[in-house]
C-alpha atoms as a PDB file:
ATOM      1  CA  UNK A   1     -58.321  25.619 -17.133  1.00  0.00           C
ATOM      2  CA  UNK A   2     -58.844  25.572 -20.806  1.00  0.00           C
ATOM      3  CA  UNK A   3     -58.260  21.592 -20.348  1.00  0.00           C
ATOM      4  CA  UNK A   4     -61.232  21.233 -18.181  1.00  0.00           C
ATOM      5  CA  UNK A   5     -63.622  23.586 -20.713  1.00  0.00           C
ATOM      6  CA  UNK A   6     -62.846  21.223 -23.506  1.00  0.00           C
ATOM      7  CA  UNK A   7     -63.451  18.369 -21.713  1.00  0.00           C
ATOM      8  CA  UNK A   8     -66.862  19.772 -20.660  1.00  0.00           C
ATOM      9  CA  UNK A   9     -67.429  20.778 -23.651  1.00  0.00           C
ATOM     10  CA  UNK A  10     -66.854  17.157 -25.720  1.00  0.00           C
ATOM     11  CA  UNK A  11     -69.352  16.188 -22.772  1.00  0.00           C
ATOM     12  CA  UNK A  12     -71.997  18.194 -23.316  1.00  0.00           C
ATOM     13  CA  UNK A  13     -73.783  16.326 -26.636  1.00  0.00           C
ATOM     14  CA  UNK A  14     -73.453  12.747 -24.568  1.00  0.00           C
ATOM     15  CA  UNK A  15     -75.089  14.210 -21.695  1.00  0.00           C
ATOM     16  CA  UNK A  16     -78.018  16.056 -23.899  1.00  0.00           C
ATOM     17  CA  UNK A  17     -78.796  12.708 -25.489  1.00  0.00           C
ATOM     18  CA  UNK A  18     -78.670  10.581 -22.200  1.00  0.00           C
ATOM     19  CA  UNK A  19     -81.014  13.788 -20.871  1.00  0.00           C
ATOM     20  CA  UNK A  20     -83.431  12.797 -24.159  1.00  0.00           C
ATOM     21  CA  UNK A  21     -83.284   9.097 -23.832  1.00  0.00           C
ATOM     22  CA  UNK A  22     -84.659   9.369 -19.810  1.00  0.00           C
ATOM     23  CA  UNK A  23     -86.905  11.989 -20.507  1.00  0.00           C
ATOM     24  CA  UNK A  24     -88.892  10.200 -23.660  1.00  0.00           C
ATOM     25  CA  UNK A  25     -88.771   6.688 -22.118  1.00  0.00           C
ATOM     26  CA  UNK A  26     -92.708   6.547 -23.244  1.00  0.00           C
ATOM     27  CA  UNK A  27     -93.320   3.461 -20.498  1.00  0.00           C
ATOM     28  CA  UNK A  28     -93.606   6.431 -17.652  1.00  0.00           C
ATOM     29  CA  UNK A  29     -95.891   7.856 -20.017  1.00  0.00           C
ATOM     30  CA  UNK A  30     -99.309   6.246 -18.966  1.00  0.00           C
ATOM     31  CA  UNK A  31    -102.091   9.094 -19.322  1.00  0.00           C
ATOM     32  CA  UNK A  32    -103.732  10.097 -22.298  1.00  0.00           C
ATOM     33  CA  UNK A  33    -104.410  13.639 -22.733  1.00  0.00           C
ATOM     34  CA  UNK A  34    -106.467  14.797 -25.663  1.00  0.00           C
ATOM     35  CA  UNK A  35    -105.728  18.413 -26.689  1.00  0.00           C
ATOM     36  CA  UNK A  36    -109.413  19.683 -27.530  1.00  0.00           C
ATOM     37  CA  UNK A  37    -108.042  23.248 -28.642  1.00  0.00           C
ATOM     38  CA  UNK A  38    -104.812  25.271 -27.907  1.00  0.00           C
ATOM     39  CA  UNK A  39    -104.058  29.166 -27.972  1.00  0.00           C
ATOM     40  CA  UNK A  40    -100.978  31.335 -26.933  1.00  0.00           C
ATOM     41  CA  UNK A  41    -102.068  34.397 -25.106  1.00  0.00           C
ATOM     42  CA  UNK A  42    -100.155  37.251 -24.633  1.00  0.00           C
ATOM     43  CA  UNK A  43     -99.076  38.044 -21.312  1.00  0.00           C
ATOM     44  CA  UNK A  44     -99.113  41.502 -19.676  1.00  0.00           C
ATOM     45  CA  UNK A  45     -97.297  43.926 -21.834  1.00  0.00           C
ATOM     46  CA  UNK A  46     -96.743  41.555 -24.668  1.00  0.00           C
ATOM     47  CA  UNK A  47     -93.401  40.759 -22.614  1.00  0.00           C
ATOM     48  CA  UNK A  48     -93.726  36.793 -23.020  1.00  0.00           C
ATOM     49  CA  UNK A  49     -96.881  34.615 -24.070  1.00  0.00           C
ATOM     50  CA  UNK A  50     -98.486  31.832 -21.946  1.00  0.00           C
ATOM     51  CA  UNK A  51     -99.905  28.244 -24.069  1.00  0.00           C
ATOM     52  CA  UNK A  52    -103.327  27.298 -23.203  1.00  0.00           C
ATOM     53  CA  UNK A  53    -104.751  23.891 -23.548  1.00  0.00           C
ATOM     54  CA  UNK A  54    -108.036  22.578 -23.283  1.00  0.00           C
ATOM     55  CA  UNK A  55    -107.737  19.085 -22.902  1.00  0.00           C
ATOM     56  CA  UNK A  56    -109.599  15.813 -21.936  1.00  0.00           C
ATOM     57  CA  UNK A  57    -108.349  13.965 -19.570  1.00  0.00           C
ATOM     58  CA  UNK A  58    -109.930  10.631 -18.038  1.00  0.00           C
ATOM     59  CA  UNK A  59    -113.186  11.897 -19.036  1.00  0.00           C
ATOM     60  CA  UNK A  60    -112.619  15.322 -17.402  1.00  0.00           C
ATOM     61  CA  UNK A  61    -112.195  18.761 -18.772  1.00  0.00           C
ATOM     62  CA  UNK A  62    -108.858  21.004 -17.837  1.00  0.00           C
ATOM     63  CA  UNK A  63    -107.280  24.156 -18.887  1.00  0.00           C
ATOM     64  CA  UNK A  64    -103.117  23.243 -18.950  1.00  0.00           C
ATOM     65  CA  UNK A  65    -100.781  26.298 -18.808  1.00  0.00           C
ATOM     66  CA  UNK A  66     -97.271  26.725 -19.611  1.00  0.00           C
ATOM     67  CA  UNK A  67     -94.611  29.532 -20.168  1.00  0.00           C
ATOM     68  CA  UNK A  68     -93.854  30.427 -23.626  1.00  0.00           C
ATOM     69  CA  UNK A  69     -94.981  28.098 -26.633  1.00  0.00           C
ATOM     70  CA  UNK A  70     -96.381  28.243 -29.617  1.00  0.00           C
ATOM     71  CA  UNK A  71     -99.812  26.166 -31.038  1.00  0.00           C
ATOM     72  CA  UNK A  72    -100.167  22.776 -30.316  1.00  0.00           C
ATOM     73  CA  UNK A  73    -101.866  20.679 -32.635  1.00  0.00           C
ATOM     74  CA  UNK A  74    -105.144  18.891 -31.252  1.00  0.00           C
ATOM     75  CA  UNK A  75    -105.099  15.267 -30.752  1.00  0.00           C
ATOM     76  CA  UNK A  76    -103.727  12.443 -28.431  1.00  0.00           C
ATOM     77  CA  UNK A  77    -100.596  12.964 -26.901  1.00  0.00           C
ATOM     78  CA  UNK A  78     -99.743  10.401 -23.457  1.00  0.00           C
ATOM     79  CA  UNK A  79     -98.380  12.696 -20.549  1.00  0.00           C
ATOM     80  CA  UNK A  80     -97.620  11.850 -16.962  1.00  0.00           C
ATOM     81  CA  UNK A  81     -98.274  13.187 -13.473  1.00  0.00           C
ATOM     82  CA  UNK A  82     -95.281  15.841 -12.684  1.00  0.00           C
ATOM     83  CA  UNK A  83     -96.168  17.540  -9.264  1.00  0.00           C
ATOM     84  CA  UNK A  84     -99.577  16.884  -7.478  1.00  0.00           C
ATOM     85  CA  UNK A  85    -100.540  18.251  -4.289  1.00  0.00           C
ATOM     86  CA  UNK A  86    -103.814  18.120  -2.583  1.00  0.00           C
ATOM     87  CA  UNK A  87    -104.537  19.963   0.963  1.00  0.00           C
ATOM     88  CA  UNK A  88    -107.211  18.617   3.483  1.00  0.00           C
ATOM     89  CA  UNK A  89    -110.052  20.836   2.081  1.00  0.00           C
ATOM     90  CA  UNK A  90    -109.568  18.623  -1.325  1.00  0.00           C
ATOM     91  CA  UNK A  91    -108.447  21.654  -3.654  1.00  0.00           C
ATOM     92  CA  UNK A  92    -105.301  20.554  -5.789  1.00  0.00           C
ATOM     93  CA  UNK A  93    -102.241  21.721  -7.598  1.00  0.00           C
ATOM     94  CA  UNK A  94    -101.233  19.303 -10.407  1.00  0.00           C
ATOM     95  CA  UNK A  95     -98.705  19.640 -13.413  1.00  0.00           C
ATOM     96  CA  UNK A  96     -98.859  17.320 -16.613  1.00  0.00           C
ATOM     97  CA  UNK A  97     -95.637  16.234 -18.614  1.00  0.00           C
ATOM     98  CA  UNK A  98     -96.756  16.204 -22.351  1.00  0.00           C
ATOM     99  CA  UNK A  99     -94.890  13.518 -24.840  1.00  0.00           C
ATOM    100  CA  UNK A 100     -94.287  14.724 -27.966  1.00  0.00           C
ATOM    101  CA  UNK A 101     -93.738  12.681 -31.226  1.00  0.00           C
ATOM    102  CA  UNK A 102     -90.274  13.669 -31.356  1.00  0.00           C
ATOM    103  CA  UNK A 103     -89.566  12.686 -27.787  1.00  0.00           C
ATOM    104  CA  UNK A 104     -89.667  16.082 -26.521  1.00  0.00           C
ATOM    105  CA  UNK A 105     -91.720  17.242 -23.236  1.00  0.00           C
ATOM    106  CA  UNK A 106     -92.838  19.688 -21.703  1.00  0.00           C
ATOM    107  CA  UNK A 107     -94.817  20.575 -18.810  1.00  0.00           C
ATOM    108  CA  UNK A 108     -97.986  22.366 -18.071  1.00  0.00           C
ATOM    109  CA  UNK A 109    -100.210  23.075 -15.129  1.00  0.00           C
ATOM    110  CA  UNK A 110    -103.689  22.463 -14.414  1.00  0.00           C
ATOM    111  CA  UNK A 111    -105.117  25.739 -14.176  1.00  0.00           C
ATOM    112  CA  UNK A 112    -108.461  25.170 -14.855  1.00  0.00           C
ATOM    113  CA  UNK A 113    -111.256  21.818 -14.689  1.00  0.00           C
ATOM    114  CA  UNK A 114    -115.055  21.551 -15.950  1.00  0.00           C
ATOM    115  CA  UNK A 115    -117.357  18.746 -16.269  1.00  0.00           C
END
């Protein structure tokens, strides 16, 4: 038993790198999202706080959610589609996937567009 918890743990850096590598692989990473202004709200009770991003995107305007967070600076960051789903009466449900400079990501959801 302890055998196998050594081994998994000697495996665990290789596999958070290899888990970095695929993530940041900046080729899938074809949309440019320009973050016009971000804020962290407060979510009921002060329990957790949502990050709220107005962005640009392809010459629209959207309002990106996600869990948790803190400020991200405005600018150019390239993202990708994550989830998209659209039902026959053309409303939508789509999540971004954010590159960061240090090859982290993380994702957001449209919850929000303006003209």
């Amino acid at each position: 038993m302890k055998t196998i918890l050594i081994a998994i743990l000697l495996m665990l850096p290789a596999l958070a790198s290899a888990e970095k590598k695929a993530t940041s692989d900046s080729a899938e990473y074809t949309v440019t999202v320009h973050v016009q202004s971000s804020h962290v709200l407060d979510t009921y009770m002060k329990s957790s706080t949502v990050q709220h991003l107005d962005v640009l995107i392809d010459g629209k305007k959207y309002e990106l959610e996600c869990a948790g967070g803190l400020v991200v600076p405005v600018g150019d960051y390239k993202a990708k589609i994550s989830q998209e789903k659209i039902s026959p009466n053309h409303e939508y449900s789509r999540g971004y996937q954010l590159l960061f400079s240090d090859g982290s990501t993380r994702k957001y959801g449209v919850v929000g567009e303006s003209e």
